[in-house]
N, C-alpha and C. Protein backbone atom coordinates (compact mmCIF):
# COMPACT_ATOMS: atom_id res chain seq x y z
N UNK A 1 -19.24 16.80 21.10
CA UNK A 1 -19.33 15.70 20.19
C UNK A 1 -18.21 15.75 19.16
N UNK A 2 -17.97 17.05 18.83
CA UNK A 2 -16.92 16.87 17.53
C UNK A 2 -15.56 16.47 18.30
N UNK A 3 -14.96 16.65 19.42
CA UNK A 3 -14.03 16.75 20.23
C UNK A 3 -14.18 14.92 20.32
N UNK A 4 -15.07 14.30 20.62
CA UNK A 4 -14.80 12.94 20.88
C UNK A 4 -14.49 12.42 19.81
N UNK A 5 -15.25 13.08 18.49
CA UNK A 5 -15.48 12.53 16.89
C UNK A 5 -13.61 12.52 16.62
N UNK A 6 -13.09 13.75 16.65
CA UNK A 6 -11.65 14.35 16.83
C UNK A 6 -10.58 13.02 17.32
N UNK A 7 -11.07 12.59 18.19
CA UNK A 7 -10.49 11.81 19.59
C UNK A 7 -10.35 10.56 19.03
N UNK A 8 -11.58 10.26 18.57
CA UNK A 8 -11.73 8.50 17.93
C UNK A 8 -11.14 8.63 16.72
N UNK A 9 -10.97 9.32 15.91
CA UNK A 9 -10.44 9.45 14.18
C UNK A 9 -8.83 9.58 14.53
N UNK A 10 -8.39 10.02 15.85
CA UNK A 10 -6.88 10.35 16.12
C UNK A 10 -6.24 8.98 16.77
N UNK A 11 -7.39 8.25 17.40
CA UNK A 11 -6.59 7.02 17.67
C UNK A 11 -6.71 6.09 16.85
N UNK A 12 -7.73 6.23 15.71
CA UNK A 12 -7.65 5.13 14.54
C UNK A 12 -6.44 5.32 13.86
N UNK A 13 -6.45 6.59 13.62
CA UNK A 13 -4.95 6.57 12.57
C UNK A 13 -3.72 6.49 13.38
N UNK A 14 -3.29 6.38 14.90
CA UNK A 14 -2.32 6.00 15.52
C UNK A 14 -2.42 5.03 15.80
N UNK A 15 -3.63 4.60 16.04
CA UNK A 15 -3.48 2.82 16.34
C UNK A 15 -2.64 1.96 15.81
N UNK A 16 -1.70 1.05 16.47
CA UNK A 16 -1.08 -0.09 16.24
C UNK A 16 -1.66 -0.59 15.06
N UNK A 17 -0.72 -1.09 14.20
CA UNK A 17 -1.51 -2.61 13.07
C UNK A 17 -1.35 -3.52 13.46
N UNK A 18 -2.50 -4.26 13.78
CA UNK A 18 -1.73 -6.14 14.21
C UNK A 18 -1.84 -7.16 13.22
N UNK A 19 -1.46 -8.17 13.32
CA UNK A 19 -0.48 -8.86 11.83
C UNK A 19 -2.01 -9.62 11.60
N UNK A 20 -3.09 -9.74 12.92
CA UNK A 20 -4.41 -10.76 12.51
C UNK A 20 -5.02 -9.90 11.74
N UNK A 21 -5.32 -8.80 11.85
CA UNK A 21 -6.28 -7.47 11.03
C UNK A 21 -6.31 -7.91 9.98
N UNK A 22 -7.86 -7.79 9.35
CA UNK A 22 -8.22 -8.41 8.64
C UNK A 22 -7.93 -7.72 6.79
N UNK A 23 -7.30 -6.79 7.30
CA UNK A 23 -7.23 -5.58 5.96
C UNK A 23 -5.55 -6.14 6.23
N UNK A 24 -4.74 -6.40 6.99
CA UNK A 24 -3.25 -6.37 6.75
C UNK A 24 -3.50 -8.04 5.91
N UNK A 25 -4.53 -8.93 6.15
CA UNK A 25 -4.36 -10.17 5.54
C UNK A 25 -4.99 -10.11 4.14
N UNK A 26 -5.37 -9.20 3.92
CA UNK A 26 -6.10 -8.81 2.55
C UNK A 26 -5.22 -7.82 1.72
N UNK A 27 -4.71 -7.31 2.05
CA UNK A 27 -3.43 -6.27 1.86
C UNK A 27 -2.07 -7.07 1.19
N UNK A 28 -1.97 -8.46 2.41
CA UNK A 28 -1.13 -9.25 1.36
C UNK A 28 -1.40 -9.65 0.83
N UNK A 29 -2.48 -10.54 0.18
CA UNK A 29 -3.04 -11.25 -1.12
C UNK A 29 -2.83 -10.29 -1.79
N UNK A 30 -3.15 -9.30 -1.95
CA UNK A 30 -2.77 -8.17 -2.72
C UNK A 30 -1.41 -8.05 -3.41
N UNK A 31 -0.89 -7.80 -2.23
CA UNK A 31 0.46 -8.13 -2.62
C UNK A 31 1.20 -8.74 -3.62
N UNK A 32 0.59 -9.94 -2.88
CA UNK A 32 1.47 -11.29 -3.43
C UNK A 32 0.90 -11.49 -4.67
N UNK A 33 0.04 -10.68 -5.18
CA UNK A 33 -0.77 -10.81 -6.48
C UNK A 33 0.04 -9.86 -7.84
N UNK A 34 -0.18 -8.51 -6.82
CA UNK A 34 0.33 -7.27 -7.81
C UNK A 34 1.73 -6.72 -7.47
N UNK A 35 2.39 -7.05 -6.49
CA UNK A 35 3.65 -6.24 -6.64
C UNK A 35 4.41 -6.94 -5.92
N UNK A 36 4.47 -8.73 -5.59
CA UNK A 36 5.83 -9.59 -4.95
C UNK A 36 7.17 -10.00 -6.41
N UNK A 37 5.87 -9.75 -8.08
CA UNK A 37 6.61 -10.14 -9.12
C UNK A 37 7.98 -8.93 -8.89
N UNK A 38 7.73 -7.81 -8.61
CA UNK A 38 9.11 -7.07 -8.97
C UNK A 38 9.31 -6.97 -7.63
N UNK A 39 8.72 -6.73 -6.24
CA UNK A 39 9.18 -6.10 -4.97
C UNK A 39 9.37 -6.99 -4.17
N UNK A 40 9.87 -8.87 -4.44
CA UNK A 40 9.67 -10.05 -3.90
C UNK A 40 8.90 -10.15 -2.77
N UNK A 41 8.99 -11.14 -2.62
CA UNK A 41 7.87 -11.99 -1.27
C UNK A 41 8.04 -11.43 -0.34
N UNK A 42 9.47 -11.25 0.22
CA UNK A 42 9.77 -10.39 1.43
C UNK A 42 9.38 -8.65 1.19
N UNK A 43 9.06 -8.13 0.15
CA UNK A 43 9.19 -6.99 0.21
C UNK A 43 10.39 -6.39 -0.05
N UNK A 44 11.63 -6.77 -0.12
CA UNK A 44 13.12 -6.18 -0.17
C UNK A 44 13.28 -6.06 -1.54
N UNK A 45 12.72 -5.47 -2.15
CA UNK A 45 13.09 -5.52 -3.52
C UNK A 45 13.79 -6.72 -4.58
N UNK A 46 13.52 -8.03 -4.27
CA UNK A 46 14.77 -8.98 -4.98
C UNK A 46 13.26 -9.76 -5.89
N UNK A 47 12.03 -9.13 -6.27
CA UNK A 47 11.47 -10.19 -6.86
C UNK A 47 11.85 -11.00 -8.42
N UNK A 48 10.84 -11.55 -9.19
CA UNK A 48 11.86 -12.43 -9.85
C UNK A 48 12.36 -11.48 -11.54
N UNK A 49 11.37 -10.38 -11.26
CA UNK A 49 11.30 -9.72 -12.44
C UNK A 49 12.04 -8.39 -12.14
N UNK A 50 12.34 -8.10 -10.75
CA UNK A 50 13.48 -6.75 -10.58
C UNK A 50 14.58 -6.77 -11.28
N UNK A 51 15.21 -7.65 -11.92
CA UNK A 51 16.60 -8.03 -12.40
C UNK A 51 16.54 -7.29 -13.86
N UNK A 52 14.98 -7.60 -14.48
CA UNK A 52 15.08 -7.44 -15.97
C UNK A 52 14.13 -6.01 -16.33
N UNK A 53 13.98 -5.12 -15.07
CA UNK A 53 13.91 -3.90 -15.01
C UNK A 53 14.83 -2.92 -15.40
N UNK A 54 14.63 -1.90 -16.04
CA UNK A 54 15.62 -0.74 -16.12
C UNK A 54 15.66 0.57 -14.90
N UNK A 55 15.27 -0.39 -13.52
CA UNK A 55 14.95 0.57 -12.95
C UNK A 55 15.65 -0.13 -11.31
N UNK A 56 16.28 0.49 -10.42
CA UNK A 56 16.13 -0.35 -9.42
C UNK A 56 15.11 -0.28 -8.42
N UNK A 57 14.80 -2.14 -8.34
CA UNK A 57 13.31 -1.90 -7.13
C UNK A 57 13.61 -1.98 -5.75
N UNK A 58 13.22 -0.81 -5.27
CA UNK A 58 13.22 -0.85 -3.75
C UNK A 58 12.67 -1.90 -2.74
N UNK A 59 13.12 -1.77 -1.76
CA UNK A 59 13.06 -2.93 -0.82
C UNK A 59 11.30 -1.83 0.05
N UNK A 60 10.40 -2.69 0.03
CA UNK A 60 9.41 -1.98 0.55
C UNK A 60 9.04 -2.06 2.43
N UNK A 61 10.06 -2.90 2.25
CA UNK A 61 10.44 -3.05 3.93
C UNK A 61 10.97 -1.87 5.09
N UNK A 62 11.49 -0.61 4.04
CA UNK A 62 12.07 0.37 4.65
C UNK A 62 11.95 1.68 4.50
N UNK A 63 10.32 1.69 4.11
CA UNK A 63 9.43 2.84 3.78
C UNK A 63 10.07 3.95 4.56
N UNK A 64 9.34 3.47 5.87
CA UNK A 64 9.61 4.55 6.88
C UNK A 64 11.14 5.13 7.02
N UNK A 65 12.02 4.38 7.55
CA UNK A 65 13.16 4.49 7.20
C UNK A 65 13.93 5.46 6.05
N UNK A 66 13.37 5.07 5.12
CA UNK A 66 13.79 5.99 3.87
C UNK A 66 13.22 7.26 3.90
N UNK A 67 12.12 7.48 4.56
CA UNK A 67 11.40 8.70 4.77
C UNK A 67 11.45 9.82 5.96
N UNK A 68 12.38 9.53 6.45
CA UNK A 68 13.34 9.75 7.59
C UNK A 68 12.60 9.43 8.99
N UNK A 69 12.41 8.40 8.93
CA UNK A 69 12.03 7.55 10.58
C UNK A 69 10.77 8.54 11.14
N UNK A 70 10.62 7.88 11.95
CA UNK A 70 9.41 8.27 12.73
C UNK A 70 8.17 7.54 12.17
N UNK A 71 6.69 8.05 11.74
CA UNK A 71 5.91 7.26 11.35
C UNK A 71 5.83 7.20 10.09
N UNK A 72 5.12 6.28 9.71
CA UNK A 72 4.97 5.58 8.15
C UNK A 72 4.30 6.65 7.59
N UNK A 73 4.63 7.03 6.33
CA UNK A 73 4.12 7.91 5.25
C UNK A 73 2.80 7.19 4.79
N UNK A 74 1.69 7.04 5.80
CA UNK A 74 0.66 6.10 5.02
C UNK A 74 -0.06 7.17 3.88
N UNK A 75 0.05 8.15 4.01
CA UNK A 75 -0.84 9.40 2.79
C UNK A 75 -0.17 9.23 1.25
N UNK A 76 1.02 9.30 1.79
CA UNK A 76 2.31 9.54 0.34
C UNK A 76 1.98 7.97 -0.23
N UNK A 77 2.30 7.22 0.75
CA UNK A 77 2.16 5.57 0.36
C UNK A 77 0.97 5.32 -0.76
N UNK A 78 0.08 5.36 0.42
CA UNK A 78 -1.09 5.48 -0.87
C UNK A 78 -1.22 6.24 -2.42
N UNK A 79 -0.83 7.35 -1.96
CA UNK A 79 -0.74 8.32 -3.40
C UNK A 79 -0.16 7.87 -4.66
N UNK A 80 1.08 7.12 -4.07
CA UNK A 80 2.67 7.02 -4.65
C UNK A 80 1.83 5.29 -5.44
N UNK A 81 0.92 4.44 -4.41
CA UNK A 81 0.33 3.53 -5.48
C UNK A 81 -0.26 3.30 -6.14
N UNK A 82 -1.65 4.40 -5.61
CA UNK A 82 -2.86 4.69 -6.40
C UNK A 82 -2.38 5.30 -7.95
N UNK A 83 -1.32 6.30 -7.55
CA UNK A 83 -0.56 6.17 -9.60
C UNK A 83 -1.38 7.61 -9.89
N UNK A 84 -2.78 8.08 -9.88
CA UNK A 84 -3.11 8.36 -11.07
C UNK A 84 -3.28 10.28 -10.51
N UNK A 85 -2.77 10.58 -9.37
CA UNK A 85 -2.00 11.92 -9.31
C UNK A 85 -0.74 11.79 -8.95
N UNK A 86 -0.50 11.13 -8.59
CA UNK A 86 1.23 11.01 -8.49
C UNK A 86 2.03 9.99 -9.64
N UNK A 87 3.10 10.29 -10.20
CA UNK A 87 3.37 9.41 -10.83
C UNK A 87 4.89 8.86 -9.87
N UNK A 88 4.95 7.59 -9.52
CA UNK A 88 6.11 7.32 -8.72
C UNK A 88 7.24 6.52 -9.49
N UNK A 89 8.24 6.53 -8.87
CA UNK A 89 9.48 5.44 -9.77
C UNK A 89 9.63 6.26 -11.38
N UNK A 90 9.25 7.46 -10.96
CA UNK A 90 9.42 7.76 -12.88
C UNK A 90 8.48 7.25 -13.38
N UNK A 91 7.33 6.77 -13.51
CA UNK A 91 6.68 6.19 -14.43
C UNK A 91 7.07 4.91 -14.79
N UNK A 92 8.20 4.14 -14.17
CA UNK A 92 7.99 3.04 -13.99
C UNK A 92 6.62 2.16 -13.70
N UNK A 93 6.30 2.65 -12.27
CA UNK A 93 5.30 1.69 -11.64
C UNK A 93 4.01 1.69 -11.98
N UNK A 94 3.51 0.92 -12.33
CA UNK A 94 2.13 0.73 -13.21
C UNK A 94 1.22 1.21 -12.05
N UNK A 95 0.17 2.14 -12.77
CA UNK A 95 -0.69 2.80 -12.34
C UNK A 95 -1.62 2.61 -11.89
N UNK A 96 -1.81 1.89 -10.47
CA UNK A 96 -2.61 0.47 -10.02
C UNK A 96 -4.13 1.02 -9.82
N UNK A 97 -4.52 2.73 -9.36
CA UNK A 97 -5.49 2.89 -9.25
C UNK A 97 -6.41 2.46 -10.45
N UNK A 98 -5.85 2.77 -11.85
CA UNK A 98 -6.59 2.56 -13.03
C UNK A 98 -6.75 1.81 -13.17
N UNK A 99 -5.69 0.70 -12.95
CA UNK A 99 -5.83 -1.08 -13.25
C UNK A 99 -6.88 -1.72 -12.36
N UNK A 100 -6.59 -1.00 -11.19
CA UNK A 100 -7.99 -1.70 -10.10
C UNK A 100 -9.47 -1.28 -10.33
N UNK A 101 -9.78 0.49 -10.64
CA UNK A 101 -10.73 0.63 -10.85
C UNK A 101 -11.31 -0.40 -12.37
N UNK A 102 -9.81 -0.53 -13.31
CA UNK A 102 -10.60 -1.12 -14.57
C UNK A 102 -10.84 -2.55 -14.03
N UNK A 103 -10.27 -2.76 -13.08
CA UNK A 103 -11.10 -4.51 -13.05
C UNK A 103 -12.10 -4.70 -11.74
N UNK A 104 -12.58 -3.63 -11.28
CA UNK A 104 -13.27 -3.93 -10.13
C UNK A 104 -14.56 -4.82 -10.54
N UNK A 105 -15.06 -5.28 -9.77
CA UNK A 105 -16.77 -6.01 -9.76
C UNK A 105 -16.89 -5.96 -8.00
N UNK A 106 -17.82 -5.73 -7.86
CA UNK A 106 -18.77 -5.73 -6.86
C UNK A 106 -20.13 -6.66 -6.83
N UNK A 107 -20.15 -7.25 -5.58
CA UNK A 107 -21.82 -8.49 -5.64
C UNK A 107 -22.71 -7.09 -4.42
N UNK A 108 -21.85 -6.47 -4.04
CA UNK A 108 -22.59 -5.55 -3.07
C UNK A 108 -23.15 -3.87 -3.11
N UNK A 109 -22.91 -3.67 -4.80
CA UNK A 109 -22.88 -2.29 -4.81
C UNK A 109 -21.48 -1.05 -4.58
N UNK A 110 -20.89 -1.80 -4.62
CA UNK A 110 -19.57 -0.44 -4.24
C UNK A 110 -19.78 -0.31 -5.42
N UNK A 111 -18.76 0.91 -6.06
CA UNK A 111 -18.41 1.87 -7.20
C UNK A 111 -17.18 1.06 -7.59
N UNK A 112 -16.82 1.33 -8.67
CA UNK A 112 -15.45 0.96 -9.32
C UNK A 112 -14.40 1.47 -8.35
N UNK A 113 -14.58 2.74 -8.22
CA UNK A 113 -13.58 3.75 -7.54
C UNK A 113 -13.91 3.41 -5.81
N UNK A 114 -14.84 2.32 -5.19
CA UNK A 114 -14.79 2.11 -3.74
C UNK A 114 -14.02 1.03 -3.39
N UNK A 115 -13.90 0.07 -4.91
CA UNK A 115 -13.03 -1.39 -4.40
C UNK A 115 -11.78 -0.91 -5.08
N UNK A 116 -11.51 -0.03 -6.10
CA UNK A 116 -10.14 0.34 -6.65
C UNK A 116 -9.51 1.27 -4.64
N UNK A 117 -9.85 1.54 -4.36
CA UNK A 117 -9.69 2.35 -2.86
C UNK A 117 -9.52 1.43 -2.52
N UNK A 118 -10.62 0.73 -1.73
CA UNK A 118 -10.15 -0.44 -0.67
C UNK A 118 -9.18 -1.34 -1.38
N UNK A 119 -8.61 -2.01 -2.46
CA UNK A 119 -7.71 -2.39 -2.73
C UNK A 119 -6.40 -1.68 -1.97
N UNK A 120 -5.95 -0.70 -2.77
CA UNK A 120 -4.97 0.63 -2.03
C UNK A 120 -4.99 0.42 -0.94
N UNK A 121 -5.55 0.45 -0.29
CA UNK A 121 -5.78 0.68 1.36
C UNK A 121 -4.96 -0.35 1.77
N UNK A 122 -5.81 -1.63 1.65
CA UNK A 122 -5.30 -2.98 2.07
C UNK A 122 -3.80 -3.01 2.11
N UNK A 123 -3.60 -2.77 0.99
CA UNK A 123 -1.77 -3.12 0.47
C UNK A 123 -1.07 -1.76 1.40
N UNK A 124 -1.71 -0.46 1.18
CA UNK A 124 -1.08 0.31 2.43
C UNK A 124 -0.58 -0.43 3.59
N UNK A 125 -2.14 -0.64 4.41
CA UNK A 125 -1.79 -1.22 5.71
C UNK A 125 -0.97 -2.44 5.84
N UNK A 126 -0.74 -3.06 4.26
CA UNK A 126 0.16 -4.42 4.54
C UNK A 126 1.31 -3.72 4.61
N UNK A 127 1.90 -3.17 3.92
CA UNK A 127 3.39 -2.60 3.66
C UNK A 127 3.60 -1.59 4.82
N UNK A 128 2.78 -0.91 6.02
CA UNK A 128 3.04 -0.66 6.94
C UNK A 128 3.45 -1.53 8.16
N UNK A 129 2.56 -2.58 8.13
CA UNK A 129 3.06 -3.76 9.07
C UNK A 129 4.45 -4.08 8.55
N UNK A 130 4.61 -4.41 7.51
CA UNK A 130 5.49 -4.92 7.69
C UNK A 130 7.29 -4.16 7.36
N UNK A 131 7.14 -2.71 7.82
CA UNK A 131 8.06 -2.27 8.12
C UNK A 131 9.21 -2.67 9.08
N UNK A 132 10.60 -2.58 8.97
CA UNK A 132 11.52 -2.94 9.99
C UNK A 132 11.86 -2.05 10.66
N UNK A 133 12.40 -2.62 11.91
CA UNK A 133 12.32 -1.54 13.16
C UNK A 133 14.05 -1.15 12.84
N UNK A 134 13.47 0.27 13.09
CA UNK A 134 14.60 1.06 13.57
C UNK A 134 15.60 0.60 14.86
């Protein structure tokens, strides 16, 4: 049993993302909410507020790439947004776990800290889709 348990948890996290998945379409609202103002629409870093940064914003299109190819850093990814053990960009990038846990509401019972997560998540799996191919 643990060997199949093993088996199914190894092809979830290799599994393909497909662009209908319902977490990559929730991932961009996300997005396009909390981080297209500096990391634009496309993800390439040109949003409308990167200019009047003291910082330059990366193009989020080339995660992998920058991380030396092969598969997507989805662990670091997450870490690097959630903010509140990692600090990324220098302390630039606003510390989204805190901001999400401080505004969560739930109609179903999650925790502050289950929709501040599934937020993270979402925007993970968006910014993995939409990596460019090597």
């Amino acid at each position: 049993m643990k060997v199949l348990y093993a088996t199914v948890c190894a092809f979830l996290v290799a599994a393909p993302v497909h662009a209908q998945d319902p977490d990559i379409a929730a991932g961009k609202r996300e997005y396009m909410v909390a981080c297209a103002g500096c990391h634009g629409e496309s993800g390439k870093g040109d949003g409308p507020l990167a200019g009047i940064l003291e910082i330059h914003t990366p193009s989020l299109t080339t995660i992998t790439e920058r991380t030396g190819g092969g598969d997507f850093p989805f662990y670091n990814t997450l870490k690097l947004i959630d903010g509140r053990d990692v600090r990324a960009h220098g302390g630039a990038m606003p510390i989204w776990g805190e901001r999400f846990r401080a505004s969560a509401t739930s109609q179903r019972g999650e925790t502050e800290e289950m929709v501040a997560r599934g937020r993270i998540l979402s925007l993970v799996y968006y910014l993995q889709s939409i990596q460019e191919q090597q």
